[in-house]
Protein backbone atom coordinates (compact mmCIF):
# COMPACT_ATOMS: atom_id res chain seq x y z
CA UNK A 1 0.00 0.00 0.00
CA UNK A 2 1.39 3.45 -0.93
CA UNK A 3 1.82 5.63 2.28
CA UNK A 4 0.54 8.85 2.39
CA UNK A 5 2.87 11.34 4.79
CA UNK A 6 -0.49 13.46 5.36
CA UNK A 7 -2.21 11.33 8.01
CA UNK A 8 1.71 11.37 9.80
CA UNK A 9 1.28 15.49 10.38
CA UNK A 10 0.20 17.32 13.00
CA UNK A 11 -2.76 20.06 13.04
CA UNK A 12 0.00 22.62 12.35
CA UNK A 13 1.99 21.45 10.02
CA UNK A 14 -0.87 20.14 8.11
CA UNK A 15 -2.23 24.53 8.17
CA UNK A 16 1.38 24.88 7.42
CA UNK A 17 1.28 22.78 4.24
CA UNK A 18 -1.77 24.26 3.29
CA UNK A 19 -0.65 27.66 3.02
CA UNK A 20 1.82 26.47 1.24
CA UNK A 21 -0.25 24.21 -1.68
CA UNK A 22 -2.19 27.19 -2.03
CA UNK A 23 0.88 29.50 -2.97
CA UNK A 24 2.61 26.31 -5.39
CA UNK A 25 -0.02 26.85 -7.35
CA UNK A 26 0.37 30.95 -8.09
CA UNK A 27 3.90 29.72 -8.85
CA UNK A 28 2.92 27.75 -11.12
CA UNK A 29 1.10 30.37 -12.85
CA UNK A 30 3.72 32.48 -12.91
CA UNK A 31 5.87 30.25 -14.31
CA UNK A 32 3.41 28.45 -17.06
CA UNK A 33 2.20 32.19 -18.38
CA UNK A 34 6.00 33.56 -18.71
CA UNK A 35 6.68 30.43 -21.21
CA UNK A 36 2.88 31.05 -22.88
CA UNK A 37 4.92 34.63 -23.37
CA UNK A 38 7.71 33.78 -24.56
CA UNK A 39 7.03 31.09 -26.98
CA UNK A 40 3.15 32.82 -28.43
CA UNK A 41 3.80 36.77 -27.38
CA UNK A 42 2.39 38.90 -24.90
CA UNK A 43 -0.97 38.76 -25.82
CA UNK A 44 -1.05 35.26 -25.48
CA UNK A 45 -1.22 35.09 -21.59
CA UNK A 46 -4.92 36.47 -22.03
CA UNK A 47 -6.16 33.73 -24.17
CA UNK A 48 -4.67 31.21 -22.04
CA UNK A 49 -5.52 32.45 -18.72
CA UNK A 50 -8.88 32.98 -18.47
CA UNK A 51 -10.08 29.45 -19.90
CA UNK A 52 -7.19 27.97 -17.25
CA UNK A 53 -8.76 29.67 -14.42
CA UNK A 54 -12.76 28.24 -16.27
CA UNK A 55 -11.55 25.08 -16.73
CA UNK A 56 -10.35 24.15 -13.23
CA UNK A 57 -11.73 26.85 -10.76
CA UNK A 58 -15.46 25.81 -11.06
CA UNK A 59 -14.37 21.87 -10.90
CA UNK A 60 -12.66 22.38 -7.83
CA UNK A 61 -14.90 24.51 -5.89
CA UNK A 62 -17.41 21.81 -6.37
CA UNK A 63 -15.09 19.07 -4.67
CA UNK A 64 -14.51 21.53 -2.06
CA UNK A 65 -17.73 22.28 -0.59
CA UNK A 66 -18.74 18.00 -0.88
CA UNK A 67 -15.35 17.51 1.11
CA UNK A 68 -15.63 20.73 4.17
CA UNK A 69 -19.60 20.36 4.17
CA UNK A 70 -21.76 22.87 2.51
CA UNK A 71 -22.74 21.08 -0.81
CA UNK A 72 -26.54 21.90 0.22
CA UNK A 73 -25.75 25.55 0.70
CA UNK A 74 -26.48 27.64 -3.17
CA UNK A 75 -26.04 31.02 -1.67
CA UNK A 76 -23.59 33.68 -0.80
CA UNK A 77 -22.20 32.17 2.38
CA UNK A 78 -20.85 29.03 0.42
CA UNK A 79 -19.55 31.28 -2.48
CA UNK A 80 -17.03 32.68 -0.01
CA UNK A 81 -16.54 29.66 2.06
CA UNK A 82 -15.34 28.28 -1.52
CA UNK A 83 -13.49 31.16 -2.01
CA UNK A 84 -11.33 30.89 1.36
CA UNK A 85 -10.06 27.37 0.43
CA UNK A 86 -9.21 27.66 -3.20
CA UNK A 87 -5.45 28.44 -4.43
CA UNK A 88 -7.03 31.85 -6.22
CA UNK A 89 -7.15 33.18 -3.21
CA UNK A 90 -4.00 31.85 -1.24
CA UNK A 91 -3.77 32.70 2.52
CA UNK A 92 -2.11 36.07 3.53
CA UNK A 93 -0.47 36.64 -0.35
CA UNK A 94 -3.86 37.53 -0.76
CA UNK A 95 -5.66 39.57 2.66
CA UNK A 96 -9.16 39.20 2.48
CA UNK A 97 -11.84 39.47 4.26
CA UNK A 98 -15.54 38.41 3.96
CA UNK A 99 -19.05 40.50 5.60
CA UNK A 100 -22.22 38.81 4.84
CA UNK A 101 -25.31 40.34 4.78
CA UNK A 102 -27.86 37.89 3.91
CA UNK A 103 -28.06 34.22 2.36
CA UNK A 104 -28.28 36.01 -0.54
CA UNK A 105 -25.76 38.98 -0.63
CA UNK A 106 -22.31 40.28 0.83
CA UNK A 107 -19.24 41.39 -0.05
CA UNK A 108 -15.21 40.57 0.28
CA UNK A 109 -12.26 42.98 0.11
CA UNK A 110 -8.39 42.78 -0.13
CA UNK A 111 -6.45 44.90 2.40
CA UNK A 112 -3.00 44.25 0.57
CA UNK A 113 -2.38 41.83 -2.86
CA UNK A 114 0.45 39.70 -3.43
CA UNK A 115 -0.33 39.61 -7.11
CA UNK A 116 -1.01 43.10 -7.31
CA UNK A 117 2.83 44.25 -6.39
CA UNK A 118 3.94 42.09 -9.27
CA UNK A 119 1.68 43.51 -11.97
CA UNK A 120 1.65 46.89 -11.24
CA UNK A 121 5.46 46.97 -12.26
CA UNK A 122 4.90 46.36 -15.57
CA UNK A 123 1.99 49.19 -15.95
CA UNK A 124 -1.83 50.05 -15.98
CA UNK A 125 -2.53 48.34 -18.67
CA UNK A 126 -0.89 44.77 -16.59
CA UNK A 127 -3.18 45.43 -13.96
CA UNK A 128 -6.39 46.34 -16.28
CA UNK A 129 -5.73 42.72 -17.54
CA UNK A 130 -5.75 41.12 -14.17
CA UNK A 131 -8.11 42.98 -12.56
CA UNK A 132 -10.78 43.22 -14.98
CA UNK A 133 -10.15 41.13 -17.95
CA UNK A 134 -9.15 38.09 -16.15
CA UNK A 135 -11.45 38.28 -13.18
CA UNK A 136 -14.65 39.33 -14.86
CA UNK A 137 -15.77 36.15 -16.43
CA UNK A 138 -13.58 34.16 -14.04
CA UNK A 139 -15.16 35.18 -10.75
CA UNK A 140 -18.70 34.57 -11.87
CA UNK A 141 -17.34 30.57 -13.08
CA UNK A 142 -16.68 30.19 -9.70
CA UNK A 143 -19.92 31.89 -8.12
CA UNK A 144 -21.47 29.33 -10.84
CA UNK A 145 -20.36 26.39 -9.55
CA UNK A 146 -22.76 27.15 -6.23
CA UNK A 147 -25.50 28.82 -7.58
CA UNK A 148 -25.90 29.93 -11.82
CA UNK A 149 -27.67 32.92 -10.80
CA UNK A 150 -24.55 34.50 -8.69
CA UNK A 151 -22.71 37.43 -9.45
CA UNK A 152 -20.10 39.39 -8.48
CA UNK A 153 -18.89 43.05 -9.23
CA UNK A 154 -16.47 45.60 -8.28
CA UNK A 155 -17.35 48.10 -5.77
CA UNK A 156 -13.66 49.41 -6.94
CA UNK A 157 -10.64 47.72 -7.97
CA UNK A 158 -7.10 48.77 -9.56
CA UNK A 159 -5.74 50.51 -11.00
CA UNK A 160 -4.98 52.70 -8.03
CA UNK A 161 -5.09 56.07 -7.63
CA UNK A 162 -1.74 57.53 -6.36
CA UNK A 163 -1.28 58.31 -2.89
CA UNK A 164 -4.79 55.82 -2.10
CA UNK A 165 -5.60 54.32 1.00
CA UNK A 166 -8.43 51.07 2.27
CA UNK A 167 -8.39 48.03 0.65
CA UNK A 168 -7.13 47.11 -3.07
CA UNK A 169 -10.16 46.05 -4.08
CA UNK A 170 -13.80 45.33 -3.35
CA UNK A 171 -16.38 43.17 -4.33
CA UNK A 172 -19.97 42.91 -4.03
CA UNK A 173 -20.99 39.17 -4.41
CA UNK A 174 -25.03 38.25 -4.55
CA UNK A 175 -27.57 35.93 -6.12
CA UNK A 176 -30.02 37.88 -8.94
CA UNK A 177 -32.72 35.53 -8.92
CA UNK A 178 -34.13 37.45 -12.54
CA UNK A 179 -30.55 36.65 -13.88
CA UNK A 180 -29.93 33.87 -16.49
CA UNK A 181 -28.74 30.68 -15.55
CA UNK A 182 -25.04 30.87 -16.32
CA UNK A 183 -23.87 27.72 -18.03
CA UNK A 184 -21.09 25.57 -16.36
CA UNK A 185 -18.04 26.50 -18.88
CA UNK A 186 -17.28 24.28 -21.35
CA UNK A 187 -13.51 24.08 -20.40
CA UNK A 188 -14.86 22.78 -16.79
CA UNK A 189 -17.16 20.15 -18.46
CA UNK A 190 -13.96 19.19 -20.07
CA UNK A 191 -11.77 19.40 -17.30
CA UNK A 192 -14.45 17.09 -14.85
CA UNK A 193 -13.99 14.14 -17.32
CA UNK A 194 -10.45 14.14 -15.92
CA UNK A 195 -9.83 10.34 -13.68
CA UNK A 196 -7.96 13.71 -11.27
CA UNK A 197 -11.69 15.88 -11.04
CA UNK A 198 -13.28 12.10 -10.18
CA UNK A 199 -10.76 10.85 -7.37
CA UNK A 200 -12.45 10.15 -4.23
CA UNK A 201 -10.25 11.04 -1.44
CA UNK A 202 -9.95 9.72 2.21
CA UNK A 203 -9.20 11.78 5.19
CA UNK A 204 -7.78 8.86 7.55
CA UNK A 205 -9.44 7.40 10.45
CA UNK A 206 -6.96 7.66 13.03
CA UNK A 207 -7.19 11.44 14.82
CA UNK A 208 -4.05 11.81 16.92
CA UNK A 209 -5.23 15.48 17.84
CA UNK A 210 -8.20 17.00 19.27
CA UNK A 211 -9.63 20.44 18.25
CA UNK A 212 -10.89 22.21 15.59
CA UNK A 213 -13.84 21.86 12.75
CA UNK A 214 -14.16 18.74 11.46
CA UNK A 215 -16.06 20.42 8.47
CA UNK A 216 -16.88 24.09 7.50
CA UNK A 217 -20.77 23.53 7.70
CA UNK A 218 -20.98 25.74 10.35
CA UNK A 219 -20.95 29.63 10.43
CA UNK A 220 -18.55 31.65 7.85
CA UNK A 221 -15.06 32.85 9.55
CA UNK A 222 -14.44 36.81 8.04
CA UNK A 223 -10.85 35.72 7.91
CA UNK A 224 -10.12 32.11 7.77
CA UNK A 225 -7.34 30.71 9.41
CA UNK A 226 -6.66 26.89 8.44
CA UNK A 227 -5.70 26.42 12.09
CA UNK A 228 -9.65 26.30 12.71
CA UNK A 229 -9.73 22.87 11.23
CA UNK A 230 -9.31 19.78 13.17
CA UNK A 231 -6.69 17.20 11.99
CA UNK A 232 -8.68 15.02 9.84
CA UNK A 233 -10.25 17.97 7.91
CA UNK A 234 -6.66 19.78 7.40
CA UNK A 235 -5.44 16.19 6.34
CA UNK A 236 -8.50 16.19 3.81
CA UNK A 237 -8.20 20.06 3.15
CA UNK A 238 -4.35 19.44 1.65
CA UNK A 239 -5.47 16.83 -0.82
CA UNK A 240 -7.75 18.93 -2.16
CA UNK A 241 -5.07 21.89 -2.34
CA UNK A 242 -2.92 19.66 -3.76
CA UNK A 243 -5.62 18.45 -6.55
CA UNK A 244 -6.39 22.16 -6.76
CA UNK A 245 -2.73 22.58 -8.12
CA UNK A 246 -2.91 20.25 -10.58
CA UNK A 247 -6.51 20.64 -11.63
CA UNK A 248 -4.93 24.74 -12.56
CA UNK A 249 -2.18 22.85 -14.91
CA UNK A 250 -4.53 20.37 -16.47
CA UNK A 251 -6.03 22.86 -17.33
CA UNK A 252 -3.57 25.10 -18.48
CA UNK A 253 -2.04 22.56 -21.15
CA UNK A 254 -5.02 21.76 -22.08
CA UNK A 255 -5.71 25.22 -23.25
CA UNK A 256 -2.37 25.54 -24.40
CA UNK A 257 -2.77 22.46 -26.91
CA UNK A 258 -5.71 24.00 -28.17
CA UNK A 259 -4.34 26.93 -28.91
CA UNK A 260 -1.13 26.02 -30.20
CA UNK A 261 -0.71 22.02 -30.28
CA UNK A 262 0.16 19.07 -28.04
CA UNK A 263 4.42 19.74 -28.69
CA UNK A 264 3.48 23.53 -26.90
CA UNK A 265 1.39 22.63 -24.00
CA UNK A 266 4.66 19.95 -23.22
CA UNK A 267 7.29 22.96 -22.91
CA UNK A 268 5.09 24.70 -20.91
CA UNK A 269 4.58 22.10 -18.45
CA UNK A 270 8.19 21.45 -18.53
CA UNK A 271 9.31 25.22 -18.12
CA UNK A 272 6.31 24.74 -15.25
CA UNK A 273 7.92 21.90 -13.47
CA UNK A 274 11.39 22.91 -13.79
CA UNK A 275 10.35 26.78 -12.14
CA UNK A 276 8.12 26.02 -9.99
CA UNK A 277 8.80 22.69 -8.72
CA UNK A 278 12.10 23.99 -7.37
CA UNK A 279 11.34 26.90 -5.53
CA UNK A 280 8.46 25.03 -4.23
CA UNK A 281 11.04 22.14 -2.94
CA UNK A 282 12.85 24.49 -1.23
CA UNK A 283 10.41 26.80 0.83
CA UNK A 284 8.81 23.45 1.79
CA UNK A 285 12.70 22.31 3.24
CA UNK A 286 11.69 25.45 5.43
CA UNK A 287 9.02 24.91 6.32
CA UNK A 288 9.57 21.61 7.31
CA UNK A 289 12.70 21.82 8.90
CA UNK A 290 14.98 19.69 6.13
CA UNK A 291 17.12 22.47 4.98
CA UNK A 292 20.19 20.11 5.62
CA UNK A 293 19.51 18.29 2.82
CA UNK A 294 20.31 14.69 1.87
CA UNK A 295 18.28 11.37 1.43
CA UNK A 296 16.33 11.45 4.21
CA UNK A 297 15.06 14.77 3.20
CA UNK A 298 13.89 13.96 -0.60
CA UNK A 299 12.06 11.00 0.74
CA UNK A 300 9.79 13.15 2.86
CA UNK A 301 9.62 16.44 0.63
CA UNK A 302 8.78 14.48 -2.23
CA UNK A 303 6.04 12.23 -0.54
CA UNK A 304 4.48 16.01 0.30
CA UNK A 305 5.17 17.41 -2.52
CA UNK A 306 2.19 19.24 -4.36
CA UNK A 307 3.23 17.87 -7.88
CA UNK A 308 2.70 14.59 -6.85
CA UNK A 309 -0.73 15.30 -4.46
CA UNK A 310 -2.87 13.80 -3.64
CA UNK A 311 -1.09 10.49 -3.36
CA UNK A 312 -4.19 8.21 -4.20
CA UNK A 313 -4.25 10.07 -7.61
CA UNK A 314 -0.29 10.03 -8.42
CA UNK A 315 0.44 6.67 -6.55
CA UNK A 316 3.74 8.51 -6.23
CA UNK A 317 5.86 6.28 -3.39
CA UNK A 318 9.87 6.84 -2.67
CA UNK A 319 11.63 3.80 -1.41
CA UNK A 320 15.24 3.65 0.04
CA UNK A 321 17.02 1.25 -1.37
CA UNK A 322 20.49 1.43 0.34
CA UNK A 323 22.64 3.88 2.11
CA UNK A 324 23.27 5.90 -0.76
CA UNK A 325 20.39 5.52 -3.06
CA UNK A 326 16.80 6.40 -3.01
CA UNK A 327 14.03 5.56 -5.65
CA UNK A 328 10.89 7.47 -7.03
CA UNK A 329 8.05 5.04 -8.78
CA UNK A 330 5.01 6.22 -10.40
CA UNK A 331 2.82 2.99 -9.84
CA UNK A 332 -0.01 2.07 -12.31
CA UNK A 333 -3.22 3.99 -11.23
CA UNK A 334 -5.05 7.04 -12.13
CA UNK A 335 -2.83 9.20 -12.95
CA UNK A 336 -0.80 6.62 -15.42
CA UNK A 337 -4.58 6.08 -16.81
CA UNK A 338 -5.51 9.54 -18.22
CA UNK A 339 -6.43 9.55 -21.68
CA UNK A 340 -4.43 12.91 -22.40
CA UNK A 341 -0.59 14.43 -21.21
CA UNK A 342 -2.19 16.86 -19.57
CA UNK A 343 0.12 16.52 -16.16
CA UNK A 344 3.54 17.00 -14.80
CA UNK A 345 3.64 13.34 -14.51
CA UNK A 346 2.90 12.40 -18.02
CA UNK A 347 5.50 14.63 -19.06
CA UNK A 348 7.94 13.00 -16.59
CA UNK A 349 6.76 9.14 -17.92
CA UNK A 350 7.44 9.60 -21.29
CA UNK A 351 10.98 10.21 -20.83
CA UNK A 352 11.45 14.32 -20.21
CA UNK A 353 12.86 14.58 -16.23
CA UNK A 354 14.47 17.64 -16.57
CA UNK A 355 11.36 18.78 -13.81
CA UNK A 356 12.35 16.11 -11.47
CA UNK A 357 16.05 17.05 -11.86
CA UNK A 358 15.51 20.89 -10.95
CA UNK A 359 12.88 19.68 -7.90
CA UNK A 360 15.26 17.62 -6.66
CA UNK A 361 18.01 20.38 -6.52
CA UNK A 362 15.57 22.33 -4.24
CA UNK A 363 16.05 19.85 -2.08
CA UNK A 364 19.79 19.15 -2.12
CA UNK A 365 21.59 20.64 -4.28
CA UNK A 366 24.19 17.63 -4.96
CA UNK A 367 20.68 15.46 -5.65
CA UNK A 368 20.75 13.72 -8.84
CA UNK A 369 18.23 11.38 -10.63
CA UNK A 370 18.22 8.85 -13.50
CA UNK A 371 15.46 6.62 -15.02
CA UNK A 372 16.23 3.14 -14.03
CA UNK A 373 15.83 0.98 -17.18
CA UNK A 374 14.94 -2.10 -15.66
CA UNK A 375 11.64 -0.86 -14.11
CA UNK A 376 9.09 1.31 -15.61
CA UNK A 377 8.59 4.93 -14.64
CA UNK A 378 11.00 4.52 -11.74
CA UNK A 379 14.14 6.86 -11.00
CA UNK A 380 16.94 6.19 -9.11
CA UNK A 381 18.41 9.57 -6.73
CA UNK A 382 21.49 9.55 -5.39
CA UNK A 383 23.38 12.80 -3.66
CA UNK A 384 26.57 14.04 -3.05
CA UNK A 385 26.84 14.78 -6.92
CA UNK A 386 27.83 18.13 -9.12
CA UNK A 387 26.17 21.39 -8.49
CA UNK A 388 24.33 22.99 -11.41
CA UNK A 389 26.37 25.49 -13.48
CA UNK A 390 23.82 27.73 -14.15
CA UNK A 391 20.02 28.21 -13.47
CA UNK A 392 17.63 27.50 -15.97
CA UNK A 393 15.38 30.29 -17.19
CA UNK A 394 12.41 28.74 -15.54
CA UNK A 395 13.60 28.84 -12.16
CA UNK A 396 14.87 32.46 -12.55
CA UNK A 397 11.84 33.04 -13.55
CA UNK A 398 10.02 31.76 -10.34
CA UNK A 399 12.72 33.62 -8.06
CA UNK A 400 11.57 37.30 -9.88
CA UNK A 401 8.43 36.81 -8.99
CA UNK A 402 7.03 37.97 -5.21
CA UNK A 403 5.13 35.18 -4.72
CA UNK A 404 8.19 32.53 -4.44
CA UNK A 405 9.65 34.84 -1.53
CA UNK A 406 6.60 35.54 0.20
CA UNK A 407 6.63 35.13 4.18
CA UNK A 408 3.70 33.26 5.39
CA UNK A 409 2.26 33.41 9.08
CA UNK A 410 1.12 30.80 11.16
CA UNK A 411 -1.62 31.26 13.49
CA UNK A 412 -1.17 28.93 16.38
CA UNK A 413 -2.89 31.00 19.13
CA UNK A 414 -6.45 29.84 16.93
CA UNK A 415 -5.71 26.17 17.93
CA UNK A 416 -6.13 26.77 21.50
CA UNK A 417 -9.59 27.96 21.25
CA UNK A 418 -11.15 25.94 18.71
């Protein structure tokens, strides 16, 4: 049976790990839209970006609300309970905060915005595309997934005025029942076929630690701290963060081979996996204490990693075979079985580890990898080998961008009371 390190964490960690899925996947972003750039030109990002975010963001926010409880709820309070556990809205990179008025109306705002501080850089007309081209028909796909007649609209949003002051932005979110019934998109009907949108996913039995919600049925926290979970719902709550991440690049080369072929949506997941994977490898060393690097290390980073989440999908298990060498194996299941090459992983099957290499390095940065030819989709990693003589593009690319550096907080005093 392939373990999965979840059900080993504590109720921190596992709100630590959260926070931390949740911001993988705006690197991933980053990283998959500067490659959309620099293969298809700048006004390519557009074309890709908003069916990404349609494709996976309504798909997800339905698994979601089945997994934390409020399936039955079509109104405003499960829109923004949705909304506080998707990656589009990562913890603290994004500071937001919900007021409801009614079942049927309320409103969110940003105080600060991660995102923001990297777009407004490169001009107005950056942030016009984020703010309002982007987020227009992408916020109501995900207000669609709970109820087809939801909206929501700007109270006021960038670009700023200079010398402004209050939150970034503001949104009023309600349900117009004389509105038409908004159609599910058609990249999320496509994207739900997916063996990943299907996966059923187990929490574990075993609860080592009281405390916290076991669901989010209950009433609607203005500013949600994963800390108000209880361990088996955090446990569940990272799968789903972790699906969440690669739901967004499913998605993504999906789009990407419909725009511009199967050999493009590849090198994007590649220059994906090689950016993002790393820097993700190595604020999760931080974070969980394995900045010495070596064996022991890999084993564990990698078995938390969000490329390979959830584990029941990826059937991702690392295996130490002596002192000095360690070995990943993609075993047959679900992921192996997707019709498409839609993933990370397929990329990595059919022969192109270059992503695996650069992860790796976040790790340890003497880790290397090769495909062991006597067993299929297995690699064998050894350390103690050559550093790399320069960084790849990819990963520079990651570093630029504020999200990879970004300081997250934890919030242990909320553990004590719920």
């Amino acid at each position: 049976m392939i373990e999965n390190k979840l059900l080993n964490l504590s109720r921190q960690q596992l709100a630590q790990l959260g926070r931390e899925y949740m911001l993988a996947a705006q690197v991933n972003s980053r990283a998959g839209y500067a490659k959309v750039r620099i293969d298809h030109g700048e006004n390519a990002y557009l074309d890709v970006a908003i069916p990404n975010w349609l494709g996976a963001s309504p798909v997800y926010t339905g698994r979601m609300q089945r997994a934390m409880g409020f399936a039955d709820q079509p109104d405003v309070e499960a829109i923004f309970k949705g909304l506080q556990l998707e990656c589009g809205l990562s913890h603290q990179y994004f500071d937001a905060c919900f007021e409801l008025e009614s079942s049927q109306r309320g409103s969110f705002y940003l105080d600060s915005c991660g995102a923001l501080l990297e777009a407004e850089p490169r001009g107005p007309e950056a942030v016009k595309v984020m703010c309002h081209d982007i987020e227009d028909p992408t916020f109501d796909a995900t207000a669609v997934a709970t109820n087809p007649q939801a909206r929501m609209r700007p109270y006021h949003r960038p670009p700023r005025q200079a010398n402004s002051t209050g939150p970034v932005c503001k949104w009023d979110v309600f349900i117009d029942k004389d509105a038409e019934h908004l159609p599910m998109p058609e990249e999320a009907k496509r994207v739900a076929k997916s063996l990943l949108a299907q996966i059923e996913l187990d929490a574990g039995k075993e609860v080592v630690e009281q405390g916290g919600m076991d669901d989010y049925s209950g009433d609607l926290h203005s500013k949600l701290a994963l800390e108000s979970f209880s361990q088996s719902a955090l446990t569940l709550i990272c799968q789903e963060l972790g699906l969440q991440n690669n739901l967004l690049v499913r998605a993504m080369l999906m789009v990407v081979a419909d725009l511009y072929g199967e050999d493009a949506a590849a090198a994007v997941g590649e220059f994906q996996m090689i950016g993002s994977s790393r820097v993700v490898s190595e604020r999760l060393c931080r974070c969980l204490g394995f900045s010495d690097g070596g064996l022991a290390a890999i084993a564990e980073v990698l078995a938390l990693h969000p490329a390979f989440q959830p584990i029941a999908y990826s059937c991702v298990s690392v295996q130490l075979l002596d002192d000095s060498t360690l070995a990943l194996n993609i075993n047959p299941g679900p992921a192996m079985d997707e019709a498409d090459n839609y993933s990370w992983l397929k990329i990595l099957a059919s022969g192109n580890d270059t992503g695996l290499k650069s992860l790796l390095k976040g790790i340890d940065k003497t880790a290397s990898c090769r495909r062991d030819a006597s067993a299929k989709n297995r690699w064998l990693i050894t350390v103690g080998n050559e550093l790399e003589q320069e960084e790849h593009l990819a990963i520079m690319v990651c570093r630029g961008a504020v999200v990879t550096s970004f300081d997250l907080k934890d919030a242990p005093e909320i553990m004590r009371i719920v």
